[in-house]
N, C-alpha and C. Protein backbone atom coordinates (compact mmCIF):
# COMPACT_ATOMS: atom_id res chain seq x y z
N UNK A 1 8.92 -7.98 13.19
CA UNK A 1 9.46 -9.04 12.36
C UNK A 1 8.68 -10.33 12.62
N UNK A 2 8.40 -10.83 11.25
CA UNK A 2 7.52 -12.36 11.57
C UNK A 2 8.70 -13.54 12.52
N UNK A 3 8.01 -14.31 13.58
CA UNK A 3 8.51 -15.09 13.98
C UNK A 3 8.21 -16.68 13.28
N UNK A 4 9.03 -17.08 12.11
CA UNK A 4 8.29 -18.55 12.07
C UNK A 4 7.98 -19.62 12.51
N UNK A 5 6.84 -20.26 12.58
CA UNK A 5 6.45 -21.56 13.52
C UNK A 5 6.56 -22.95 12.25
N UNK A 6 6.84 -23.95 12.58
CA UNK A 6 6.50 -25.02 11.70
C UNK A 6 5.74 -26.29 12.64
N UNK A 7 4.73 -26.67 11.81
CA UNK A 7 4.04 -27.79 12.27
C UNK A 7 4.38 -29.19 11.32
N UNK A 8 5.34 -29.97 12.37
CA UNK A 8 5.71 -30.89 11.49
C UNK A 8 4.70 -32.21 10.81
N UNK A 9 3.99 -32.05 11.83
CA UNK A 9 1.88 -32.54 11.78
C UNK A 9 1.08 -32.67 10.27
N UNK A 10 1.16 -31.53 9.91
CA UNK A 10 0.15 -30.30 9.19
C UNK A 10 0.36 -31.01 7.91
N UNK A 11 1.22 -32.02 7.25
CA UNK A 11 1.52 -32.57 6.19
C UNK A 11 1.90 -31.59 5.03
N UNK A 12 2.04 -30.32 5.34
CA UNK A 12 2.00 -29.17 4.27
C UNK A 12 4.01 -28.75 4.56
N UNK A 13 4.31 -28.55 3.17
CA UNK A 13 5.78 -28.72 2.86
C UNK A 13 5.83 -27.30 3.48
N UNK A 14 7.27 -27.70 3.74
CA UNK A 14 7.89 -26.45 5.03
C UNK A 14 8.12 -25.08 4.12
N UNK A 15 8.33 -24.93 3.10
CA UNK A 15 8.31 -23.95 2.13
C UNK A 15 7.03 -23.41 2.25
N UNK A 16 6.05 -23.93 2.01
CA UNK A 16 4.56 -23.59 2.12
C UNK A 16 4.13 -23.02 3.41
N UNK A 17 4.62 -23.81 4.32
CA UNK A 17 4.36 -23.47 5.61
C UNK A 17 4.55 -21.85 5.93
N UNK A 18 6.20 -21.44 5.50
CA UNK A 18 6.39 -20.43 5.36
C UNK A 18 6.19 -19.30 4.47
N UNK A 19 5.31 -19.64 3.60
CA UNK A 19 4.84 -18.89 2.69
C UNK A 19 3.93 -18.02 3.27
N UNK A 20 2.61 -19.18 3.66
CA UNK A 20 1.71 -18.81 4.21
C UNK A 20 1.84 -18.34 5.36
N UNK A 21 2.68 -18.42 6.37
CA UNK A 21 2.82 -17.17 7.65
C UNK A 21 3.33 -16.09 7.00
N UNK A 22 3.89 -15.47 6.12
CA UNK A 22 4.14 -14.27 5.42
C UNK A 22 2.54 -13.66 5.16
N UNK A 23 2.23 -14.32 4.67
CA UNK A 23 0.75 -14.41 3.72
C UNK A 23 -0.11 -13.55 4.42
N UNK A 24 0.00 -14.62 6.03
CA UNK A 24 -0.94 -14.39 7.10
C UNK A 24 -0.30 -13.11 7.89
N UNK A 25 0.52 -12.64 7.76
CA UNK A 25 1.25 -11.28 8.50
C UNK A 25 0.63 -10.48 7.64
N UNK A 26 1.07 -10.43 6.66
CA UNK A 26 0.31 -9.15 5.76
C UNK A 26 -1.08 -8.99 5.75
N UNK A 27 -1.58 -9.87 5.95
CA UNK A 27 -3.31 -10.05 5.85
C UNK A 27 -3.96 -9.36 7.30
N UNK A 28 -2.62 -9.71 8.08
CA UNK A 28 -2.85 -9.51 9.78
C UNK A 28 -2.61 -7.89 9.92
N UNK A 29 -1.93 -7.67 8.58
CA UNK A 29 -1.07 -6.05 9.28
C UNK A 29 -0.27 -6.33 10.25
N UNK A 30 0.44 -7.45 10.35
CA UNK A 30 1.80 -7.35 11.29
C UNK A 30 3.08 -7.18 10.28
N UNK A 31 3.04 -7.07 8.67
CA UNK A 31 3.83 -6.85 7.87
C UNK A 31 3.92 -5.97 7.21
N UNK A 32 4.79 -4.88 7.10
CA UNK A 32 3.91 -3.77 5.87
C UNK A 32 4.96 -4.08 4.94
N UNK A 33 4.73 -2.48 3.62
CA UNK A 33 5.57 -2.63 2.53
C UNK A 33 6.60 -1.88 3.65
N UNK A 34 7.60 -2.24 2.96
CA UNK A 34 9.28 -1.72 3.62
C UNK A 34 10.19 -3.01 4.70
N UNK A 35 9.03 -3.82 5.41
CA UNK A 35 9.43 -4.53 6.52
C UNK A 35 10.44 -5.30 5.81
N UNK A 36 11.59 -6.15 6.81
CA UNK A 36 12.23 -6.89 6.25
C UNK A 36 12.35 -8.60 7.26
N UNK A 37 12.41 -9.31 5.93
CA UNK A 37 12.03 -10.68 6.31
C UNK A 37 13.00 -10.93 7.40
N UNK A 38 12.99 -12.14 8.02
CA UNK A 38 13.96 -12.41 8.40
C UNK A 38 15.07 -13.32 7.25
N UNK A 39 16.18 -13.19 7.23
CA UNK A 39 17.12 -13.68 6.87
C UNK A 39 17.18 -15.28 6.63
N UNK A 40 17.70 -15.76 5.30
CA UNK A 40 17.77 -17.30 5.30
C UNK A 40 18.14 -18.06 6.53
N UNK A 41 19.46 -17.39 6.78
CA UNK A 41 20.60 -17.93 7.85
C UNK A 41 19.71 -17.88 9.39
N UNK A 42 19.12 -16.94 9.56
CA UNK A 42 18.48 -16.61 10.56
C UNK A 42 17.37 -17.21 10.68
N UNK A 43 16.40 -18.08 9.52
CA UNK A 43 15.85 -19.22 9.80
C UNK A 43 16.51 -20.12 10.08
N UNK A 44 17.11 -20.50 8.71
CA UNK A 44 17.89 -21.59 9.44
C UNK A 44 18.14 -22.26 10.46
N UNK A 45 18.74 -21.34 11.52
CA UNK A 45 19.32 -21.31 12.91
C UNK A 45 18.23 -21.37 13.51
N UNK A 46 17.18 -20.91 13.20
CA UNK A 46 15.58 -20.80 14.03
C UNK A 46 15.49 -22.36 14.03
N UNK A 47 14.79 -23.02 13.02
CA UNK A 47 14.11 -23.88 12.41
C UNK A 47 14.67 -24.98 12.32
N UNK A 48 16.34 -24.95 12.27
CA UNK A 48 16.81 -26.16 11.37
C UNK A 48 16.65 -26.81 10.34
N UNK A 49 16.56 -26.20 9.46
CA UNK A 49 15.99 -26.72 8.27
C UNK A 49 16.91 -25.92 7.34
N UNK A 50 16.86 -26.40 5.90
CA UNK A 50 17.92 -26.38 4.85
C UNK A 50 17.69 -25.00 4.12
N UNK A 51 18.56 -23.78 4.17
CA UNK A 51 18.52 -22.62 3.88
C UNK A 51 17.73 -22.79 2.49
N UNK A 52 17.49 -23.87 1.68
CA UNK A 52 17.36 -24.07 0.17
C UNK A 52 15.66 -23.90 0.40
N UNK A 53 15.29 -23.84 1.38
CA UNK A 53 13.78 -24.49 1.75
C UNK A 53 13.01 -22.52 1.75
N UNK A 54 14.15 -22.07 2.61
CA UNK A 54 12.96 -20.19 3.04
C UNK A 54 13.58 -20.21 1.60
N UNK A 55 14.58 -20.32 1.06
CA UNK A 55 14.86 -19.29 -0.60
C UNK A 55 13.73 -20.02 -1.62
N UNK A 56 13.33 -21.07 -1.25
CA UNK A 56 11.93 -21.33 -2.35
C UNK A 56 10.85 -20.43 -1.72
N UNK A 57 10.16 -20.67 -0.43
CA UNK A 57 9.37 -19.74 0.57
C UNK A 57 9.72 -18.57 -0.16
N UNK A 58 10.73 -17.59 -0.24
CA UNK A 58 11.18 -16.08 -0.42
C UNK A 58 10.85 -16.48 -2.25
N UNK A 59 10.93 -16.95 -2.96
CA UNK A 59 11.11 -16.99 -4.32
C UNK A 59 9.45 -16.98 -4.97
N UNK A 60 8.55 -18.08 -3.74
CA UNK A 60 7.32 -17.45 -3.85
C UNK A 60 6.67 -16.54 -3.99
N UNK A 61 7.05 -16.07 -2.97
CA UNK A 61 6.29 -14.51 -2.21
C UNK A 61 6.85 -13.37 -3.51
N UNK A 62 8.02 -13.62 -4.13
CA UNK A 62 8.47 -12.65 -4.87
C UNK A 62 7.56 -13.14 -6.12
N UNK A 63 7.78 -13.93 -6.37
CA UNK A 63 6.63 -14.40 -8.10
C UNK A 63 5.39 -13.92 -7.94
N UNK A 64 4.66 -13.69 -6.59
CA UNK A 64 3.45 -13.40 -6.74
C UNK A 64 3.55 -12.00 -5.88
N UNK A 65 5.04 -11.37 -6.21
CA UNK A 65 4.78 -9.49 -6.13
C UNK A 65 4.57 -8.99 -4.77
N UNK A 66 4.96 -10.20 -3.36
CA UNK A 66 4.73 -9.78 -2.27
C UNK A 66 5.50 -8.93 -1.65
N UNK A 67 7.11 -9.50 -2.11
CA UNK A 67 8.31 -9.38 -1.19
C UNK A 67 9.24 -8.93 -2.69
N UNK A 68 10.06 -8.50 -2.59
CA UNK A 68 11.52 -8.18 -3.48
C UNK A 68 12.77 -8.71 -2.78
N UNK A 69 13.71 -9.08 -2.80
CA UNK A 69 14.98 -9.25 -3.15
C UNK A 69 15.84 -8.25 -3.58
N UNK A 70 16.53 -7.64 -2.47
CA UNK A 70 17.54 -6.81 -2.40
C UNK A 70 19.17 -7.44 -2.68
N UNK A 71 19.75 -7.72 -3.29
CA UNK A 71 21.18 -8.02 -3.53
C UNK A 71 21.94 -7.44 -2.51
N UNK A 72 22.32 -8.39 -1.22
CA UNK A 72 23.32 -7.66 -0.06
C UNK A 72 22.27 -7.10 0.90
N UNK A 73 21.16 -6.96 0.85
CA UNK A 73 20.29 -6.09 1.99
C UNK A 73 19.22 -7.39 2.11
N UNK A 74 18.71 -8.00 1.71
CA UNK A 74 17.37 -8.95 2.34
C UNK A 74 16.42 -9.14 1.61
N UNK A 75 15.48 -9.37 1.96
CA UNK A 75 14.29 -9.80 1.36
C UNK A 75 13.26 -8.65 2.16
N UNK A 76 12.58 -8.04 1.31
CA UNK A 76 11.51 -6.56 2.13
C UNK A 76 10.18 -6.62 1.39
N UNK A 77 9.27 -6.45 2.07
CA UNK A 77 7.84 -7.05 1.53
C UNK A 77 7.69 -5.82 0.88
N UNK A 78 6.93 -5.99 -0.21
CA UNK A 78 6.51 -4.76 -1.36
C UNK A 78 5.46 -4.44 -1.10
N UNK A 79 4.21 -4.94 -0.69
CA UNK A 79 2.68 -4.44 -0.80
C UNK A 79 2.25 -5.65 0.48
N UNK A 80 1.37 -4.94 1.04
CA UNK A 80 0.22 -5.63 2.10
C UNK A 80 -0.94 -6.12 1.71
N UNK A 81 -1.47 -7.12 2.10
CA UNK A 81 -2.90 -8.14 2.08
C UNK A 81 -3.98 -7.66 3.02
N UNK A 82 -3.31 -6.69 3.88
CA UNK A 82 -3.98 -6.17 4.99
C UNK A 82 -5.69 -6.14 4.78
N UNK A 83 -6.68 -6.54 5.33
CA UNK A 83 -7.72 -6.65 5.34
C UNK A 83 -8.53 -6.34 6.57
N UNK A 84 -7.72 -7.31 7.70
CA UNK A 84 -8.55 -7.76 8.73
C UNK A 84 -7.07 -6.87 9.67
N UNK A 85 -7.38 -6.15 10.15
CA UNK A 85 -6.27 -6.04 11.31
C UNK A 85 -6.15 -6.77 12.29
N UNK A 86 -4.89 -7.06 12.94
CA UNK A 86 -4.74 -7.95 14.28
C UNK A 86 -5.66 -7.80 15.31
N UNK A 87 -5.90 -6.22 15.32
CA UNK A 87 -6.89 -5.83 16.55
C UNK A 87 -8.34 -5.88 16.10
N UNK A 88 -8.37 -6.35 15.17
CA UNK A 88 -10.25 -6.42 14.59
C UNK A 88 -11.20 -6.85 15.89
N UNK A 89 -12.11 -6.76 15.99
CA UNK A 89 -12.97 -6.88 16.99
C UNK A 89 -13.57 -8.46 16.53
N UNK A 90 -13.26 -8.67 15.04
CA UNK A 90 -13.95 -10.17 14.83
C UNK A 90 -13.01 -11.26 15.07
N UNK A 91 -11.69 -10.52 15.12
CA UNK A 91 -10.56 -11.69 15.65
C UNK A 91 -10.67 -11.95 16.98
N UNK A 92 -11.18 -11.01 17.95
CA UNK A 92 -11.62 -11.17 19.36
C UNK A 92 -12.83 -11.79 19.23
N UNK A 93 -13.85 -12.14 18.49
CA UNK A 93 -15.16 -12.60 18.80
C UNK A 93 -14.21 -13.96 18.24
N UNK A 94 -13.72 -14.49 17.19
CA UNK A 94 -13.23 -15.69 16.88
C UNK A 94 -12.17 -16.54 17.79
N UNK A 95 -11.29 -15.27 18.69
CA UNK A 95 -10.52 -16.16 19.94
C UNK A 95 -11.57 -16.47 21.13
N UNK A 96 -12.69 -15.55 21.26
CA UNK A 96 -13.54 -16.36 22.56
C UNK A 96 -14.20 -17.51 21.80
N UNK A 97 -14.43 -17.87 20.51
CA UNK A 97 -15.18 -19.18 20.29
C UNK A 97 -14.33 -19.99 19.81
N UNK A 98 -12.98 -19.91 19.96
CA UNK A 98 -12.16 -21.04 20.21
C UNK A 98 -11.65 -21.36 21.57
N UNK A 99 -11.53 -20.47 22.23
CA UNK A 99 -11.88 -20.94 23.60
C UNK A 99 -12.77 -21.44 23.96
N UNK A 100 -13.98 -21.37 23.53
CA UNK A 100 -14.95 -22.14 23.75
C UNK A 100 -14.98 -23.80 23.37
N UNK A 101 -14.77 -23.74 22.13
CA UNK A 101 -14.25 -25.05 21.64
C UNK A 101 -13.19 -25.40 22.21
N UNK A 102 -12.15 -25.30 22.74
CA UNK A 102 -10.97 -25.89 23.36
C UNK A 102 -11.89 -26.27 24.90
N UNK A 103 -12.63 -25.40 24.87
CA UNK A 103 -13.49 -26.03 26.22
C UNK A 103 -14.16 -27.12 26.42
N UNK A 104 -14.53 -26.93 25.09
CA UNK A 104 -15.72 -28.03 24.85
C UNK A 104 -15.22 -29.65 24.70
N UNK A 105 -13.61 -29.73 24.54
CA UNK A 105 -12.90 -30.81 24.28
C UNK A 105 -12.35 -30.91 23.08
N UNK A 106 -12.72 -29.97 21.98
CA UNK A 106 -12.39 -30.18 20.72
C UNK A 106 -10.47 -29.96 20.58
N UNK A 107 -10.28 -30.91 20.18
CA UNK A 107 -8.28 -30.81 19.74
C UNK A 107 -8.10 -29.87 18.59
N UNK A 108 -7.27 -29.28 18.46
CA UNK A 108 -7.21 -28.29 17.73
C UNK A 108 -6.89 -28.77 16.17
N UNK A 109 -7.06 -29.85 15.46
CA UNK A 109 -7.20 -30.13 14.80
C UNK A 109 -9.06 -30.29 14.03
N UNK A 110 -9.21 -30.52 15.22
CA UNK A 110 -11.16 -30.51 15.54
C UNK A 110 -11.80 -29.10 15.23
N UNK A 111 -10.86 -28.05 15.57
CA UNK A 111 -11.24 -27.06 15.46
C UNK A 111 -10.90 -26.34 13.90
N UNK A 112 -10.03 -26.96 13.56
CA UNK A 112 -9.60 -26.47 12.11
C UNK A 112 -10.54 -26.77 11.06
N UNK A 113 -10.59 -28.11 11.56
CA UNK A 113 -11.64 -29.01 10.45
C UNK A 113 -13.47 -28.63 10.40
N UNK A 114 -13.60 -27.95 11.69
CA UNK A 114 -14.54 -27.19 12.08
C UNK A 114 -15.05 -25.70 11.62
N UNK A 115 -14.24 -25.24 11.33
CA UNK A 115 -13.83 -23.83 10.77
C UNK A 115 -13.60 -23.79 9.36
N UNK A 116 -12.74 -24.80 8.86
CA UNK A 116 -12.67 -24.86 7.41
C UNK A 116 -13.99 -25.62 6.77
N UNK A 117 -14.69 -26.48 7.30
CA UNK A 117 -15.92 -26.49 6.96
C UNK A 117 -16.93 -25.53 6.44
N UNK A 118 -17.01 -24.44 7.68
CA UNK A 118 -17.85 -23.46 7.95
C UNK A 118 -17.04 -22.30 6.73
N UNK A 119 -16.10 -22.03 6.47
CA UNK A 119 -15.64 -21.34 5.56
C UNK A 119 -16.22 -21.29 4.32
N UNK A 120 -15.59 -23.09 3.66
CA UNK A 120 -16.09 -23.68 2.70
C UNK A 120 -17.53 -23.25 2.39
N UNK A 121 -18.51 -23.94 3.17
CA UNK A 121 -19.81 -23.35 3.03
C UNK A 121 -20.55 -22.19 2.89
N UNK A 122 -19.75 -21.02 3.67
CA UNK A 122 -20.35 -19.89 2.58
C UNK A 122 -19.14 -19.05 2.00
N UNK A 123 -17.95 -19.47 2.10
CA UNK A 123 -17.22 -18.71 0.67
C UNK A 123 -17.69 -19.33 -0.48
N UNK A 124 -17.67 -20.74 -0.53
CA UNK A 124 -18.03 -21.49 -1.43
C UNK A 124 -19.30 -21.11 -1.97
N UNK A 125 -20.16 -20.63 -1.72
CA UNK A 125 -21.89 -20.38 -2.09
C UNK A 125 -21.58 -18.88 -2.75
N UNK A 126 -20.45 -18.16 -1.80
CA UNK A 126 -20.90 -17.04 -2.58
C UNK A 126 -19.53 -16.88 -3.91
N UNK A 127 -18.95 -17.73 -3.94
CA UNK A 127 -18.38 -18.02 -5.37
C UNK A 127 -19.02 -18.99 -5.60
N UNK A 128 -20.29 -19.66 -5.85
CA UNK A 128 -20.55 -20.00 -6.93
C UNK A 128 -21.91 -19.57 -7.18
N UNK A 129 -22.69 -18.13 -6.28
CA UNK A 129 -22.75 -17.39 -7.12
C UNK A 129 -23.11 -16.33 -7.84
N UNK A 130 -21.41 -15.73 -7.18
CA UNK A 130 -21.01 -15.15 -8.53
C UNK A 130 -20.94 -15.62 -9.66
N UNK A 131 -20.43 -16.97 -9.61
CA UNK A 131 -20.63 -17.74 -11.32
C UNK A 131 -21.96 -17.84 -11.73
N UNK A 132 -23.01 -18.21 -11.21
CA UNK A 132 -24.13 -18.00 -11.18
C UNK A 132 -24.49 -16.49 -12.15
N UNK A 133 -24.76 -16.11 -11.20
CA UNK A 133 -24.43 -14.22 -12.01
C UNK A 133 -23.74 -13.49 -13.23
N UNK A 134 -22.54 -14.58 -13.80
CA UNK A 134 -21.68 -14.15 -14.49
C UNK A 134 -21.96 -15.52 -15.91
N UNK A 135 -22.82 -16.41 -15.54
CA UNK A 135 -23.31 -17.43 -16.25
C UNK A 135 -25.08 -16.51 -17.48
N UNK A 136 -25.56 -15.42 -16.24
CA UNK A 136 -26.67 -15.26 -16.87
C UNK A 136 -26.31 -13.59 -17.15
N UNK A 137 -25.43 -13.30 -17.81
CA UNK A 137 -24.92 -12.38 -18.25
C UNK A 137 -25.29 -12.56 -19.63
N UNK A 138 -25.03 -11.46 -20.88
CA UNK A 138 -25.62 -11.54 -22.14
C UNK A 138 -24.60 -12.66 -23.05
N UNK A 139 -25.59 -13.50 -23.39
CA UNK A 139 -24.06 -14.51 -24.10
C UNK A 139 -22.94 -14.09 -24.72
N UNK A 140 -23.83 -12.25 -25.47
CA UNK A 140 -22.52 -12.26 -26.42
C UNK A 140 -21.25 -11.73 -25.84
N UNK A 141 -21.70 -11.10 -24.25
CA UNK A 141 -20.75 -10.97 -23.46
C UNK A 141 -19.66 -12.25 -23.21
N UNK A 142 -20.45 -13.09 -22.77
CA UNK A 142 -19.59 -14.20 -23.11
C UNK A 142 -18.49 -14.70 -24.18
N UNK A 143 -18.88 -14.61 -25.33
CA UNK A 143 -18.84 -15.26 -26.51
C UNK A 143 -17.72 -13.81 -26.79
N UNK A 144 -17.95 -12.61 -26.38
CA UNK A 144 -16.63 -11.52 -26.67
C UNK A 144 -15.17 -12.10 -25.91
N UNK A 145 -15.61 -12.31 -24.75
CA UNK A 145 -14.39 -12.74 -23.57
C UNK A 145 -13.70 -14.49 -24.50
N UNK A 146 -14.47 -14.96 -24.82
CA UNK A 146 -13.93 -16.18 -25.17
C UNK A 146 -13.36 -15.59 -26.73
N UNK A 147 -13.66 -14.79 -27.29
CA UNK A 147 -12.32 -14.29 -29.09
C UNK A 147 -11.68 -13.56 -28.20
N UNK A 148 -11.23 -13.37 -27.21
CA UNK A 148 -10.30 -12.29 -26.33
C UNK A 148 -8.76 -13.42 -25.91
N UNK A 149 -9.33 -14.41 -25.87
CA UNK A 149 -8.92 -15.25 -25.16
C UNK A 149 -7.84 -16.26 -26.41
């Protein structure tokens, strides 16, 4: 069962917050289809925070086909993001070079901003391009997708 954390820091709304640790379980394989969330009430009591807040969080995850809504039974994730497993060998090469950086003095904010940089720069290159690629495609390919539309 996911344990939720909130960073009251992070400027990102507590709904979101909890979205995205769902997000990140499934992606992690610490969530499968069948698992069941934890309970409004049972955040609640975790977190302190206003039961109205996980039922937007849970209302997410369901709009975008993660989780379902059982009437009387819970909230149970439908499908996995699973990609990277917890035990990946690149999640171990990525905790020794944040240890490294926590060594180095960097605050863990230093390190985020460090990382999301480095992301940016080549997810970013290789979506744009694919647009690139999908720009020098046959126009009338183009020009079909746009009367589709």
């Amino acid at each position: 069962m996911i344990d939720f954390q909130l960073d009251d820091r992070s400027g990102v709304a507590t709904y979101l917050q909890l979205a995205q640790q769902v997000r990140h379980a499934l992606r992690l394989g610490l969530l499968q289809p069948g698992d069941k969330l934890p309970t409004a009430k049972d955040v609640v009591a975790k977190l302190a925070i206003n039961p109205n807040t996980v039922l937007k969080a849970y209302r997410e995850l369901e709009r975008e086909g993660l989780v379902e809504a059982r009437r009387g039974l819970g909230t149970f994730v439908r499908k996995s993001l699973g990609a990277t497993p917890v035990d990946s060998p690149l999640r171990t090469e990525l905790g020794a070079w944040a240890l490294r950086a926590r060594e180095t003095g960097l605050e863990r904010d230093d390190v985020a901003a460090l990382f999301t940089s480095v992301l940016d720069e080549h997810f970013t290159q290789f979506t744009k391009d694919q647009r690139d690629q999908q720009d020098q495609r046959d126009p009338r390919d183009q020009r079909d997708q746009g009367d589709e539309a």
